[in-house]
PDB file of N, CA and C in Angstrom:
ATOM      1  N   UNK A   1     162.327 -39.945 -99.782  1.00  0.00           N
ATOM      2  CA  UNK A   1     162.184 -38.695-100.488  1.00  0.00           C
ATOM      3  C   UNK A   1     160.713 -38.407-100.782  1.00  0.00           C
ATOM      4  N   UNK A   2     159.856 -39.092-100.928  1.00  0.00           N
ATOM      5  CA  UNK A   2     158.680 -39.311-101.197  1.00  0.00           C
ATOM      6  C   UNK A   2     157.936 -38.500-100.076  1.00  0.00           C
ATOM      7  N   UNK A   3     157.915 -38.974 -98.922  1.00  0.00           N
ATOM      8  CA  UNK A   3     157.619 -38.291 -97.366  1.00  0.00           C
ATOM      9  C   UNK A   3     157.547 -37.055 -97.317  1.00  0.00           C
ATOM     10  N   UNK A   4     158.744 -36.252 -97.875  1.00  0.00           N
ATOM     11  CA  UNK A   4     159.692 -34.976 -97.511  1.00  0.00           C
ATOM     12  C   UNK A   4     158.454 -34.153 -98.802  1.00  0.00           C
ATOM     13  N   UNK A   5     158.187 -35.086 -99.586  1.00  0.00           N
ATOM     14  CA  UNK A   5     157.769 -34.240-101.092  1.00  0.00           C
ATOM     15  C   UNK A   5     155.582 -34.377-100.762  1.00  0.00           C
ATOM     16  N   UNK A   6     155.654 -34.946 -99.956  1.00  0.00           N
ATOM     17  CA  UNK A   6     154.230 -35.012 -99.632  1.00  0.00           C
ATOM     18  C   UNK A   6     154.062 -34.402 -98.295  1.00  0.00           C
ATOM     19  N   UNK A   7     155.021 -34.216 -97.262  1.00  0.00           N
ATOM     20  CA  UNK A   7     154.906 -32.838 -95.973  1.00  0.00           C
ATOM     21  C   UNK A   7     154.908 -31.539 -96.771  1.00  0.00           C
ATOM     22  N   UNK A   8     155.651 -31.292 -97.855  1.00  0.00           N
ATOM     23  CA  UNK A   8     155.723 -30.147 -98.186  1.00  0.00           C
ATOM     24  C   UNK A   8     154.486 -29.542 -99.294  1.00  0.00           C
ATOM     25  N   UNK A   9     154.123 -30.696 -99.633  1.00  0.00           N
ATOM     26  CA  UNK A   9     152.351 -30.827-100.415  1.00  0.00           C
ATOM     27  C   UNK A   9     151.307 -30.216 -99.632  1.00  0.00           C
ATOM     28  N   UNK A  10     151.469 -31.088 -98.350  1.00  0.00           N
ATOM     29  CA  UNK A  10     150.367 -30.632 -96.968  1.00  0.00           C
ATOM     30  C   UNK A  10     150.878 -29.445 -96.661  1.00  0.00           C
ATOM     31  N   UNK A  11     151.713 -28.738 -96.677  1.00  0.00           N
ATOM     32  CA  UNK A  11     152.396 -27.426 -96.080  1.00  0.00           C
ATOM     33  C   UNK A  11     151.290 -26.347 -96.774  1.00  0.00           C
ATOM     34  N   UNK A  12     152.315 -26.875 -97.871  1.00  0.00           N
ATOM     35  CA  UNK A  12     151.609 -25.913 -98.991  1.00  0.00           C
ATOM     36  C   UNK A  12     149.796 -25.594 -99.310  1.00  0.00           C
ATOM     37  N   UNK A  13     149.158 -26.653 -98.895  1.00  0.00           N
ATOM     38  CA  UNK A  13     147.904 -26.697 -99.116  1.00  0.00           C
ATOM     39  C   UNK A  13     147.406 -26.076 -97.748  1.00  0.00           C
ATOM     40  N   UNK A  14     147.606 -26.148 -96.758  1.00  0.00           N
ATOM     41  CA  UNK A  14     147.783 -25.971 -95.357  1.00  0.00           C
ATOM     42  C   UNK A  14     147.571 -23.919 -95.448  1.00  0.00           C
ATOM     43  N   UNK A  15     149.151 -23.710 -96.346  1.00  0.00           N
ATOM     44  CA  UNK A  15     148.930 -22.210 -96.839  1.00  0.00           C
ATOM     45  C   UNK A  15     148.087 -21.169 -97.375  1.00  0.00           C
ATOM     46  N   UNK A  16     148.122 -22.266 -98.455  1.00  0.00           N
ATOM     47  CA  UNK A  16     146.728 -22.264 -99.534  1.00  0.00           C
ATOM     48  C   UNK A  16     145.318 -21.503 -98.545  1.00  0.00           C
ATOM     49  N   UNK A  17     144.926 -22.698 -98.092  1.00  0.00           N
ATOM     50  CA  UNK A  17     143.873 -22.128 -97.317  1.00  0.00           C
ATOM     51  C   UNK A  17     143.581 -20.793 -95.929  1.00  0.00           C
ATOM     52  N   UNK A  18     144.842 -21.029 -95.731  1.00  0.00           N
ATOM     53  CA  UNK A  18     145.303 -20.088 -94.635  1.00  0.00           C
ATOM     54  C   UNK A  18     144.943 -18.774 -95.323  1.00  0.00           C
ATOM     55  N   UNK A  19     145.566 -18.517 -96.280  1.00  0.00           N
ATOM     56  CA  UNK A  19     145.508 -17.347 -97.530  1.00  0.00           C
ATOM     57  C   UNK A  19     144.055 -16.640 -97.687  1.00  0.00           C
ATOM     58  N   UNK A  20     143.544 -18.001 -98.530  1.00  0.00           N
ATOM     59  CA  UNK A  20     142.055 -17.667 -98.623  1.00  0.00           C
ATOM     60  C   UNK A  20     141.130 -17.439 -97.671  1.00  0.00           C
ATOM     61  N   UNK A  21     141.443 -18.037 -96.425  1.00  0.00           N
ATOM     62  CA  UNK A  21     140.394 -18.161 -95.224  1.00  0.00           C
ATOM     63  C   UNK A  21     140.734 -16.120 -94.730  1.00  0.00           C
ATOM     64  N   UNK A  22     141.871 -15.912 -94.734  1.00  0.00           N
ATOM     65  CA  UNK A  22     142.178 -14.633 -94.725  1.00  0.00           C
ATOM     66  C   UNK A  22     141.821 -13.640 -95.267  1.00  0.00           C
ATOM     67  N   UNK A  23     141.797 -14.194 -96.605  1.00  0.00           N
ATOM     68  CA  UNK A  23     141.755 -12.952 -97.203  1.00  0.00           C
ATOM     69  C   UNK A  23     140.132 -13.137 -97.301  1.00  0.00           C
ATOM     70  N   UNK A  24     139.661 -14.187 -97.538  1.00  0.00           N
ATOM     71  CA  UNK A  24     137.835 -14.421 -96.851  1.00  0.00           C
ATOM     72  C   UNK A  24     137.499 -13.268 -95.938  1.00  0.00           C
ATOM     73  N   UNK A  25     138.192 -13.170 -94.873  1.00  0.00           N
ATOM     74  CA  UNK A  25     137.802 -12.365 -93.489  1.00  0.00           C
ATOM     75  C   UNK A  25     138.169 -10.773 -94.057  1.00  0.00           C
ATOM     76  N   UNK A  26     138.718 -10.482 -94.699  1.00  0.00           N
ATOM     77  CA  UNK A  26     139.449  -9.299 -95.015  1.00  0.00           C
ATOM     78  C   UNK A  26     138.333  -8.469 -96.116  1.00  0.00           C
ATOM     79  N   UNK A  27     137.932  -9.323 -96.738  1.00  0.00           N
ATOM     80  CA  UNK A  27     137.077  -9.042 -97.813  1.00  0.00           C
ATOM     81  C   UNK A  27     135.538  -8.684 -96.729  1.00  0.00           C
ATOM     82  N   UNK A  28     135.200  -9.895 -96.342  1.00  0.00           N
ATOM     83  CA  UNK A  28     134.104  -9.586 -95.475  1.00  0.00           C
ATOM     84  C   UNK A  28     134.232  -8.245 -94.107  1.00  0.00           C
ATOM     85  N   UNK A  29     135.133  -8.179 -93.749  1.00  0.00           N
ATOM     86  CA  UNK A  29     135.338  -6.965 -93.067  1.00  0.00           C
ATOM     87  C   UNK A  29     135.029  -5.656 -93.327  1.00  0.00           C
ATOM     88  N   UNK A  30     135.529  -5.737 -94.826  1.00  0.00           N
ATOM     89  CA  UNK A  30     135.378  -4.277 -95.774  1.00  0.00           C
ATOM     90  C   UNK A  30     133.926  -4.121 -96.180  1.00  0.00           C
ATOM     91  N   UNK A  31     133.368  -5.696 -96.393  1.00  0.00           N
ATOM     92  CA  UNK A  31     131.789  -5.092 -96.785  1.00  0.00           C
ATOM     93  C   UNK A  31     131.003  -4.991 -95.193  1.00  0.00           C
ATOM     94  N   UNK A  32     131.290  -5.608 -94.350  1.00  0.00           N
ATOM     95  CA  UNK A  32     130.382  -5.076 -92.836  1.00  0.00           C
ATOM     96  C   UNK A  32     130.679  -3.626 -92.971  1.00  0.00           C
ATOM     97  N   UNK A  33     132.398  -2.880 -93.053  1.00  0.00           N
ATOM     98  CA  UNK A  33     132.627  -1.500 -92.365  1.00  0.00           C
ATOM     99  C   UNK A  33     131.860  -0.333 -93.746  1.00  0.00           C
ATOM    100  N   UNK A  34     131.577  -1.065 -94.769  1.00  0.00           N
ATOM    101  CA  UNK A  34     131.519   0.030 -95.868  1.00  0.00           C
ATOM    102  C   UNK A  34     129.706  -0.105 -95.733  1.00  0.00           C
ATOM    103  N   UNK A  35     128.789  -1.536 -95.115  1.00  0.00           N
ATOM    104  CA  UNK A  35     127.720  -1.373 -95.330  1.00  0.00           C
ATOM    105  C   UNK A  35     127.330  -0.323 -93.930  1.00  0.00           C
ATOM    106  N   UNK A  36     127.969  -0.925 -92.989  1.00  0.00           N
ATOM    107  CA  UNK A  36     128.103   0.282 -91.462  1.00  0.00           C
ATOM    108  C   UNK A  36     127.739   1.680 -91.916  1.00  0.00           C
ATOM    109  N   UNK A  37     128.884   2.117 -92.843  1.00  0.00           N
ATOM    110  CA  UNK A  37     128.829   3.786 -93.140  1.00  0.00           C
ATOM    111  C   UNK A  37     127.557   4.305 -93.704  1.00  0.00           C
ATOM    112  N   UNK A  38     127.646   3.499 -94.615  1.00  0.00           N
ATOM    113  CA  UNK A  38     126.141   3.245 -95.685  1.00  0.00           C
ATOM    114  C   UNK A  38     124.674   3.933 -94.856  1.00  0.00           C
ATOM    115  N   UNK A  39     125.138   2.516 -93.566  1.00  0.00           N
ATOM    116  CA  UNK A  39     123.892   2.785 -92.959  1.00  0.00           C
ATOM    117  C   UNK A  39     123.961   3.873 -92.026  1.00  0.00           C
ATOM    118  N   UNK A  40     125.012   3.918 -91.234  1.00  0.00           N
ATOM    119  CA  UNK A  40     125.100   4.930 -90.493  1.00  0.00           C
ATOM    120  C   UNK A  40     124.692   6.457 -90.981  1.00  0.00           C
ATOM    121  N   UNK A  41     124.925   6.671 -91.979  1.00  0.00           N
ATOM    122  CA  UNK A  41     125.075   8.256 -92.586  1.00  0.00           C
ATOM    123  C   UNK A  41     123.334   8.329 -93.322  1.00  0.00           C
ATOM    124  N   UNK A  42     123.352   7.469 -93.741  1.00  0.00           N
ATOM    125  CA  UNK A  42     121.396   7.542 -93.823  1.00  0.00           C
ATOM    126  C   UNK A  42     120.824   8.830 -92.991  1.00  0.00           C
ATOM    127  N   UNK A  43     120.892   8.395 -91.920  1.00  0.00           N
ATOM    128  CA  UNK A  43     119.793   9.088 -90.093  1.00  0.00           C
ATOM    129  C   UNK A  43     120.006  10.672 -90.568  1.00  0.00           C
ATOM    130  N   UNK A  44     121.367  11.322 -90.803  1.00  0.00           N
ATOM    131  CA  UNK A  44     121.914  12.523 -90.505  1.00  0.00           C
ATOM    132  C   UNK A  44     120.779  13.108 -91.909  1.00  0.00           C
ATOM    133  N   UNK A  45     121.261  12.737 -92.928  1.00  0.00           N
ATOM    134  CA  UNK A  45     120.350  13.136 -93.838  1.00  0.00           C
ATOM    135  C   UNK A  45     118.923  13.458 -93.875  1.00  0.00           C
ATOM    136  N   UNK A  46     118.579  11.870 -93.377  1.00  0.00           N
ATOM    137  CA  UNK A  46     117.204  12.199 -93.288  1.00  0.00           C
ATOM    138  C   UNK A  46     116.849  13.630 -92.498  1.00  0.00           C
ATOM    139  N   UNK A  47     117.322  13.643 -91.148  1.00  0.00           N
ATOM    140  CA  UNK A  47     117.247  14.597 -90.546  1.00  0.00           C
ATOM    141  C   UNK A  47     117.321  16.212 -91.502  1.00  0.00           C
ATOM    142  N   UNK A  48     118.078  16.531 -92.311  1.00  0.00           N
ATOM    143  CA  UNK A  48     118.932  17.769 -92.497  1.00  0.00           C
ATOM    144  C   UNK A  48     117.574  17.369 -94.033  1.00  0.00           C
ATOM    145  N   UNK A  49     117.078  16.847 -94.381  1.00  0.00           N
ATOM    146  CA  UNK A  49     115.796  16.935 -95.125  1.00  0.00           C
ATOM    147  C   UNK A  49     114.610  17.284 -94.797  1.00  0.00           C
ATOM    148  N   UNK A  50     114.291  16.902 -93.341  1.00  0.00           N
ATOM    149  CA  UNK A  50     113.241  17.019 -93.101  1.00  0.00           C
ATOM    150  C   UNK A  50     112.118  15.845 -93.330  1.00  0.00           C
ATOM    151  N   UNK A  51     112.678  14.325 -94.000  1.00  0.00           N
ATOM    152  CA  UNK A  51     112.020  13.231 -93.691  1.00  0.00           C
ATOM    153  C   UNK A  51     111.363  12.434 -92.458  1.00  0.00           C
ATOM    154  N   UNK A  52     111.753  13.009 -91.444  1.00  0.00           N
ATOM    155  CA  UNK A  52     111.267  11.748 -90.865  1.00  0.00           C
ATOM    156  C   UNK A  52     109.604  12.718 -90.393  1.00  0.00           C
ATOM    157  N   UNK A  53     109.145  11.626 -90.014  1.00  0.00           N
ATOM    158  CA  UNK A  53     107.919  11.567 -89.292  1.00  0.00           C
ATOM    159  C   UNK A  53     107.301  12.482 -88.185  1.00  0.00           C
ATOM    160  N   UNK A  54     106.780  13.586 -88.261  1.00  0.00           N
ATOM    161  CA  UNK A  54     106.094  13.913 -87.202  1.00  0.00           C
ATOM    162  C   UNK A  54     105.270  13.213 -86.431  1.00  0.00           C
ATOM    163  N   UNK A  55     105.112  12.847 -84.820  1.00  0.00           N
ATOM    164  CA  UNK A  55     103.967  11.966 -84.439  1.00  0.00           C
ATOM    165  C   UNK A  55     102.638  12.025 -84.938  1.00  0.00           C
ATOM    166  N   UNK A  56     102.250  12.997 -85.338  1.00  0.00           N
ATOM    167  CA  UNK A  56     100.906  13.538 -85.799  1.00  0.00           C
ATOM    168  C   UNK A  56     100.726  13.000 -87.046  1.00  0.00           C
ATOM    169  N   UNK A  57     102.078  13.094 -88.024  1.00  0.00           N
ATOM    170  CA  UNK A  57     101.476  13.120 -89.301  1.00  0.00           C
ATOM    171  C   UNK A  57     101.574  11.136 -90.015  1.00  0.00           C
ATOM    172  N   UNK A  58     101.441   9.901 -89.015  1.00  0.00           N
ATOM    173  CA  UNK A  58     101.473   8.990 -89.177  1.00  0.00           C
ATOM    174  C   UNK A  58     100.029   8.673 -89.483  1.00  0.00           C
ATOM    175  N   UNK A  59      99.820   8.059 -90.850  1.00  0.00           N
ATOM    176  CA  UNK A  59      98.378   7.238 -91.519  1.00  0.00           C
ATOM    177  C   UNK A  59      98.206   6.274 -90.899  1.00  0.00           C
ATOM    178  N   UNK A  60      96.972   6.101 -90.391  1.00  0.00           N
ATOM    179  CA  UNK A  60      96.558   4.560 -89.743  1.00  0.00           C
ATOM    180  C   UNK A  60      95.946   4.077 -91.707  1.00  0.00           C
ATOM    181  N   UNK A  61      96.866   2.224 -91.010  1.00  0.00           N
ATOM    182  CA  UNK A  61      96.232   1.542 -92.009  1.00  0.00           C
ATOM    183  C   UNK A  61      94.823   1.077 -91.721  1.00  0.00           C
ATOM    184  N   UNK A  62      94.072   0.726 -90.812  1.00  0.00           N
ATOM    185  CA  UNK A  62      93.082   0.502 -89.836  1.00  0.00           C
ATOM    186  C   UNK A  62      92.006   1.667 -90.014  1.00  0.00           C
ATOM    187  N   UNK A  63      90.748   1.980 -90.444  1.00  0.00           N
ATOM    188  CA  UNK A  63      90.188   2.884 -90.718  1.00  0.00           C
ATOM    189  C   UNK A  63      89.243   3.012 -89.058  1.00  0.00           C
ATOM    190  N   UNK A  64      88.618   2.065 -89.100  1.00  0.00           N
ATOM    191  CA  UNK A  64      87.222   1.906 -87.912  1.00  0.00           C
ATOM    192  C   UNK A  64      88.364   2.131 -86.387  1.00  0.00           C
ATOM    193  N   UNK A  65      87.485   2.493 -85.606  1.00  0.00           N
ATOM    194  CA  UNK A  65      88.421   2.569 -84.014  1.00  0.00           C
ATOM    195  C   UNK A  65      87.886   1.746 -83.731  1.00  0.00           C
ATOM    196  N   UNK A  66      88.565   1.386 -82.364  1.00  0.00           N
ATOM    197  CA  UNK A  66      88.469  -0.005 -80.985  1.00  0.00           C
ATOM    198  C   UNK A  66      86.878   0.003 -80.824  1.00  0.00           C
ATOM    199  N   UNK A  67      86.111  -0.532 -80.454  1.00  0.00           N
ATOM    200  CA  UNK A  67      84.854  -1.011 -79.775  1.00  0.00           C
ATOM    201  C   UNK A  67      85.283  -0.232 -78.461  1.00  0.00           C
ATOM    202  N   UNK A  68      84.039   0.296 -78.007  1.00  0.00           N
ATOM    203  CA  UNK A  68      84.376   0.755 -76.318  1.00  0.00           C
ATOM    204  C   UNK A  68      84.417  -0.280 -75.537  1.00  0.00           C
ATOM    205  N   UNK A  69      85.293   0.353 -74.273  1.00  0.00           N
ATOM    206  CA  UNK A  69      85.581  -0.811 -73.090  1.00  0.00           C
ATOM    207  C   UNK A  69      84.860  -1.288 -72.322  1.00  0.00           C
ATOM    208  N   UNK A  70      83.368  -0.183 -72.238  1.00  0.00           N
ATOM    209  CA  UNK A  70      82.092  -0.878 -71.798  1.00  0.00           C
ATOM    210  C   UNK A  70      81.183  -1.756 -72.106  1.00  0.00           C
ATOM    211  N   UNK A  71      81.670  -2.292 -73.370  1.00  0.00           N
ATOM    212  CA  UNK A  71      80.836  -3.321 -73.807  1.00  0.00           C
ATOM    213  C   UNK A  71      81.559  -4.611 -73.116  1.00  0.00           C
ATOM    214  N   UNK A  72      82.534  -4.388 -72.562  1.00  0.00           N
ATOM    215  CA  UNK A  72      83.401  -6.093 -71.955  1.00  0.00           C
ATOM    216  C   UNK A  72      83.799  -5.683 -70.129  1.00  0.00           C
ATOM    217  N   UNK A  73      83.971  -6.781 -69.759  1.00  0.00           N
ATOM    218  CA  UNK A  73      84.196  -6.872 -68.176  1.00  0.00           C
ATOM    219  C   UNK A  73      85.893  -7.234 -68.663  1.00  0.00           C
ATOM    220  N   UNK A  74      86.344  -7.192 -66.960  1.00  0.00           N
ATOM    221  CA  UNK A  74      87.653  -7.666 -66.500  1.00  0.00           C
ATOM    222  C   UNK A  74      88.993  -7.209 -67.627  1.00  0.00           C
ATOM    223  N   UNK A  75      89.740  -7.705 -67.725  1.00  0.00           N
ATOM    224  CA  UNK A  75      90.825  -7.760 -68.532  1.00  0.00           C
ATOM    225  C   UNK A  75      90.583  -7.677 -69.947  1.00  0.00           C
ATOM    226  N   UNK A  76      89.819  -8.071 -70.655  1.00  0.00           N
ATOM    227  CA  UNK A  76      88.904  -7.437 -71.406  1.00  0.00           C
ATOM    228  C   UNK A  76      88.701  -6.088 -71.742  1.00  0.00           C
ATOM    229  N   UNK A  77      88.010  -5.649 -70.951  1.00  0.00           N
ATOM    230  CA  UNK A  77      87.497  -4.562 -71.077  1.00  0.00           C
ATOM    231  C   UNK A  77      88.664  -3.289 -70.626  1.00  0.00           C
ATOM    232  N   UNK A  78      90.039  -4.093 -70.220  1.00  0.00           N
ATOM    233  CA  UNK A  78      90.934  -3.119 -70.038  1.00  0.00           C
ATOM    234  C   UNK A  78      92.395  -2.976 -71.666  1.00  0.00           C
ATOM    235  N   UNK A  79      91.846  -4.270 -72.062  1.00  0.00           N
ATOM    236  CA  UNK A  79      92.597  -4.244 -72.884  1.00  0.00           C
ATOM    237  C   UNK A  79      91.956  -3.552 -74.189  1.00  0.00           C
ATOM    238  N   UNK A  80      90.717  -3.053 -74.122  1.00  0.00           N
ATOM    239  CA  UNK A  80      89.737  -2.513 -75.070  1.00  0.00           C
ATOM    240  C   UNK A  80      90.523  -0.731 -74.915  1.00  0.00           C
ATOM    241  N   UNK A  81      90.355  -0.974 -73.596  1.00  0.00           N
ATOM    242  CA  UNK A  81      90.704   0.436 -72.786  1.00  0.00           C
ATOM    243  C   UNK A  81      91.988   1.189 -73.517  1.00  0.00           C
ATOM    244  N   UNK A  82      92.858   0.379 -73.505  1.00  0.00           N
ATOM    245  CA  UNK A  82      94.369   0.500 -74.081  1.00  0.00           C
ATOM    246  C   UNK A  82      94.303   0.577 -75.594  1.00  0.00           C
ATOM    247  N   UNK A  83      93.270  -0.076 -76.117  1.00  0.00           N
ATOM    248  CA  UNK A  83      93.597   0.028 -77.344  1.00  0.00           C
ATOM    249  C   UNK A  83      92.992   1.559 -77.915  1.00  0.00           C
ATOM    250  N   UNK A  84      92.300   1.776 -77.346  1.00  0.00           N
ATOM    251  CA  UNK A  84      91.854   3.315 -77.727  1.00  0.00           C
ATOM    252  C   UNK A  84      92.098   3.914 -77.334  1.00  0.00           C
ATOM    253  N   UNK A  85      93.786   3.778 -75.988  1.00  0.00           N
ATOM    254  CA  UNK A  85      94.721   5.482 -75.563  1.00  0.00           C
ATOM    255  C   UNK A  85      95.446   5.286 -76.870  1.00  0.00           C
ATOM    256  N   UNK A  86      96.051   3.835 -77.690  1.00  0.00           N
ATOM    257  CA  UNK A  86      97.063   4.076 -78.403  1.00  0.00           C
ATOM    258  C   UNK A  86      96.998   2.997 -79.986  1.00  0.00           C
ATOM    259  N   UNK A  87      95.911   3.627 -80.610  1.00  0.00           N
ATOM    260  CA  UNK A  87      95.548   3.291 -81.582  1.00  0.00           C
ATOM    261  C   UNK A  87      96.849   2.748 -82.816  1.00  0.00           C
ATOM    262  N   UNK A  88      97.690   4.385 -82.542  1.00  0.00           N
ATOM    263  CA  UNK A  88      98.401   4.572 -83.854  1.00  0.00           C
ATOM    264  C   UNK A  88      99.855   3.370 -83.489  1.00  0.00           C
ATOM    265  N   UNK A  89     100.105   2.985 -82.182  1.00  0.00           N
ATOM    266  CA  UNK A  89     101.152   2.076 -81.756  1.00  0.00           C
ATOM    267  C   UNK A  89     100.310   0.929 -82.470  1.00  0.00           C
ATOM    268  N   UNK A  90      98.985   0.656 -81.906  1.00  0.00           N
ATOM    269  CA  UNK A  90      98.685  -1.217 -82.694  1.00  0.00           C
ATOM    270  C   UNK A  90      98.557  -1.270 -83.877  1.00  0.00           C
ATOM    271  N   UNK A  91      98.422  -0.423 -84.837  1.00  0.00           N
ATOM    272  CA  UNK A  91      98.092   0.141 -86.183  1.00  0.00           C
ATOM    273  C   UNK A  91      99.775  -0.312 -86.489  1.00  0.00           C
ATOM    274  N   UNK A  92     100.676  -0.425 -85.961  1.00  0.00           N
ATOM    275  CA  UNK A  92     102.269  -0.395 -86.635  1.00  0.00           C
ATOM    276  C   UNK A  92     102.397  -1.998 -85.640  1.00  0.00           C
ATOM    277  N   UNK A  93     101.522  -2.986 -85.511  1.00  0.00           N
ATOM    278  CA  UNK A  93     102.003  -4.289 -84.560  1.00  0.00           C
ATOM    279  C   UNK A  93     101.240  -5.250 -85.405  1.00  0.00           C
ATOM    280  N   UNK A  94     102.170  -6.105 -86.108  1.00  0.00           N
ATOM    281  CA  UNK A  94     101.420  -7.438 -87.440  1.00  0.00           C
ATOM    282  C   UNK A  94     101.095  -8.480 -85.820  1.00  0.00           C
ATOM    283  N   UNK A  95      99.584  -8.911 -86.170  1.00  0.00           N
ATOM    284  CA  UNK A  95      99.015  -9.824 -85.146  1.00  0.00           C
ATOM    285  C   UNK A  95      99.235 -11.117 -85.157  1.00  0.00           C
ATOM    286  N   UNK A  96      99.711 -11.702 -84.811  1.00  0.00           N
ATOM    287  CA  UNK A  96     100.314 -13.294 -85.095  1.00  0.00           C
ATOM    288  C   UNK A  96      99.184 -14.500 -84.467  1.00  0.00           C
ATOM    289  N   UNK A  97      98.071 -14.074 -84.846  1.00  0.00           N
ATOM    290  CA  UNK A  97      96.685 -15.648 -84.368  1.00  0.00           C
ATOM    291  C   UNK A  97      95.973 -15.266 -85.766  1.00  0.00           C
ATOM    292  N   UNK A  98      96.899 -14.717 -86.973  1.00  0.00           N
ATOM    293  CA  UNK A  98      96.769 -14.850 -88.304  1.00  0.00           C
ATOM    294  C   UNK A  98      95.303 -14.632 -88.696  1.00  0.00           C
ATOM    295  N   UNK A  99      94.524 -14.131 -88.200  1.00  0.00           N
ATOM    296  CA  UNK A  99      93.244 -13.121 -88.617  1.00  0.00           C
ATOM    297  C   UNK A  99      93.591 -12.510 -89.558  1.00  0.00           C
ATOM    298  N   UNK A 100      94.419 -11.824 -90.403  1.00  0.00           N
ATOM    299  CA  UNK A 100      94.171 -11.382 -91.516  1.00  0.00           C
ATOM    300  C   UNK A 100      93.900 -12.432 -92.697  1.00  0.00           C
ATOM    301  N   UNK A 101      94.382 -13.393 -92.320  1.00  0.00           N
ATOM    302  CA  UNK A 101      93.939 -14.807 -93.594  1.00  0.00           C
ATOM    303  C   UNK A 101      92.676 -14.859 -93.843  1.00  0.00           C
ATOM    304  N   UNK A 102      91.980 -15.167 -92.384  1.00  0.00           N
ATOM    305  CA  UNK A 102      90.301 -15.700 -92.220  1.00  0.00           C
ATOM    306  C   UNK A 102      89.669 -14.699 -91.908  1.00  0.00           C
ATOM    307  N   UNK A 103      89.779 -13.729 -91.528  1.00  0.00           N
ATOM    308  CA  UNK A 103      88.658 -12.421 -91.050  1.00  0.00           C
ATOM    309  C   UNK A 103      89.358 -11.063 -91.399  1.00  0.00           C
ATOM    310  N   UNK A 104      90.355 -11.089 -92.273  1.00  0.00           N
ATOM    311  CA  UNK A 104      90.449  -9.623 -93.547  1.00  0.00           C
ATOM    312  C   UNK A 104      91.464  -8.811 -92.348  1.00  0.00           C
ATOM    313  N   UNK A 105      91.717  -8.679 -91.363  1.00  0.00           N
ATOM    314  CA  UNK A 105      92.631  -8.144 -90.391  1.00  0.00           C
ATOM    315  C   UNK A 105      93.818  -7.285 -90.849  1.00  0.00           C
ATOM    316  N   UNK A 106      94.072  -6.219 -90.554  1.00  0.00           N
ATOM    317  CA  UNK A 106      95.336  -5.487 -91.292  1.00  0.00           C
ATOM    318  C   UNK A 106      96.154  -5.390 -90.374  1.00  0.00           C
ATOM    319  N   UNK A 107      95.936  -5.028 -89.209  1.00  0.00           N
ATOM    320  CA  UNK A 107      97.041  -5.611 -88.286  1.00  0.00           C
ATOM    321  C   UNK A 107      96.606  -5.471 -86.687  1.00  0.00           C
ATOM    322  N   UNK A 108      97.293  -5.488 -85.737  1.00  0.00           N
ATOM    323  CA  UNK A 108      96.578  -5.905 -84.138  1.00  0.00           C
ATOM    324  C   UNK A 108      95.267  -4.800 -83.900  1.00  0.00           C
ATOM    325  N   UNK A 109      95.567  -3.448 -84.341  1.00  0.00           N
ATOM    326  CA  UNK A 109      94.349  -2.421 -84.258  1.00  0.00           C
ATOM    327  C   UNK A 109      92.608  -3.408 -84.896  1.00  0.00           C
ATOM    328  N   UNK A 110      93.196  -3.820 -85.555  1.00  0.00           N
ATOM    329  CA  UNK A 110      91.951  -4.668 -86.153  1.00  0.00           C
ATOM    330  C   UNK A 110      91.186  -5.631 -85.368  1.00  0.00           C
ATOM    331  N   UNK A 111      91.990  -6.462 -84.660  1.00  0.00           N
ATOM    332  CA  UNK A 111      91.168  -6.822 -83.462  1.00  0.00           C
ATOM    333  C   UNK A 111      90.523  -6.513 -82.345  1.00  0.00           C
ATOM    334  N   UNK A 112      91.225  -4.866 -82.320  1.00  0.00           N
ATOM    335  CA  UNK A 112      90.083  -4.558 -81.280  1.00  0.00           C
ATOM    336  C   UNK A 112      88.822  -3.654 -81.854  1.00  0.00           C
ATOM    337  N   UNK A 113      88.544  -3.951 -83.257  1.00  0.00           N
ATOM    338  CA  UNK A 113      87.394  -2.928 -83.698  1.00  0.00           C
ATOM    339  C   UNK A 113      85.966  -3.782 -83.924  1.00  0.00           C
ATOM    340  N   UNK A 114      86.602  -5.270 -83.697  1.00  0.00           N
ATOM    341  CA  UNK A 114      85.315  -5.662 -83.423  1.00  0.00           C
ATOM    342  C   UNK A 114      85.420  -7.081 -82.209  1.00  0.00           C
ATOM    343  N   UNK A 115      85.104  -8.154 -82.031  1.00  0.00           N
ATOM    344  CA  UNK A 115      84.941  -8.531 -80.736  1.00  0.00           C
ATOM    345  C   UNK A 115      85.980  -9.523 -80.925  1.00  0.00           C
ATOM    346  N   UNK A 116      86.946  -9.140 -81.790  1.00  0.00           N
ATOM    347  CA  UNK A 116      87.878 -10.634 -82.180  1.00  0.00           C
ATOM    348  C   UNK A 116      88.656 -10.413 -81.039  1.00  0.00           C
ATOM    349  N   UNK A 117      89.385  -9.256 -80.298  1.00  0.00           N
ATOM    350  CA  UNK A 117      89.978  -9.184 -79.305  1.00  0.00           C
ATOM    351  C   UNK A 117      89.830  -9.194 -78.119  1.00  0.00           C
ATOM    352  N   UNK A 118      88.414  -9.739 -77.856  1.00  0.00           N
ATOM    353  CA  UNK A 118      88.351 -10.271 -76.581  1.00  0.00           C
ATOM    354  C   UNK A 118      88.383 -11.894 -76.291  1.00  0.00           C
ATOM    355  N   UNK A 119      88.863 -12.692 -77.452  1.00  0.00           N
ATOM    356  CA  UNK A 119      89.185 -14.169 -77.736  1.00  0.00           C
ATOM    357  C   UNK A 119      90.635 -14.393 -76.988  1.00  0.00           C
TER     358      UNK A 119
END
């Protein structure tokens, strides 16, 4: 009798979790589909406000421009090139050889305004 009263222990606990692991997923479902909407319905607004961004009207954090491309040869001097068709793209790119720690850097535009970006 003992057996019969400890299968039906494990049953039960077996349930137990079944329950919770469920209703776990059920709960988490509702906050993915309700944060979804959340986010989804944001965009339309912005739009029907008049928030978002004109290309024009984006602030460089970066004050000084690129160094010209004639001061460098080869690959160099092409990557100088690039940085002064598209200033306001490297101005929005965090530089990861961590120059803003040791040489004040605000972000990749910064390396090409003085000779750090030809390293």
């Amino acid at each position: 009798m003992g057996k019969k009263k400890e299968r039906n222990e494990k049953r039960k606990n077996r349930r137990r979790r079944k329950r919770f692991v469920a209703s776990g997923l059920v709960v988490g479902l509702i906050v993915a589909v309700l944060a979804w909407n959340w986010i989804g319905t944001g965009s339309p607004e912005r739009l029907t406000k008049g928030e978002l961004l004109i290309p024009g009207d984006y602030v460089r954090r970066e004050t000084k421009t690129p160094l010209s491309a004639a001061l460098f040869v080869g690959k160099t001097a092409r990557a100088y090139q690039v940085a002064s068709e598209i200033p306001d793209v490297l101005d929005q790119i965090y530089c990861y050889c961590e120059c803003d720690k040791h040489m004040g850097h605000l972000n990749l535009l910064s390396c090409f305004t003085d000779s750090h970006g030809a390293t």
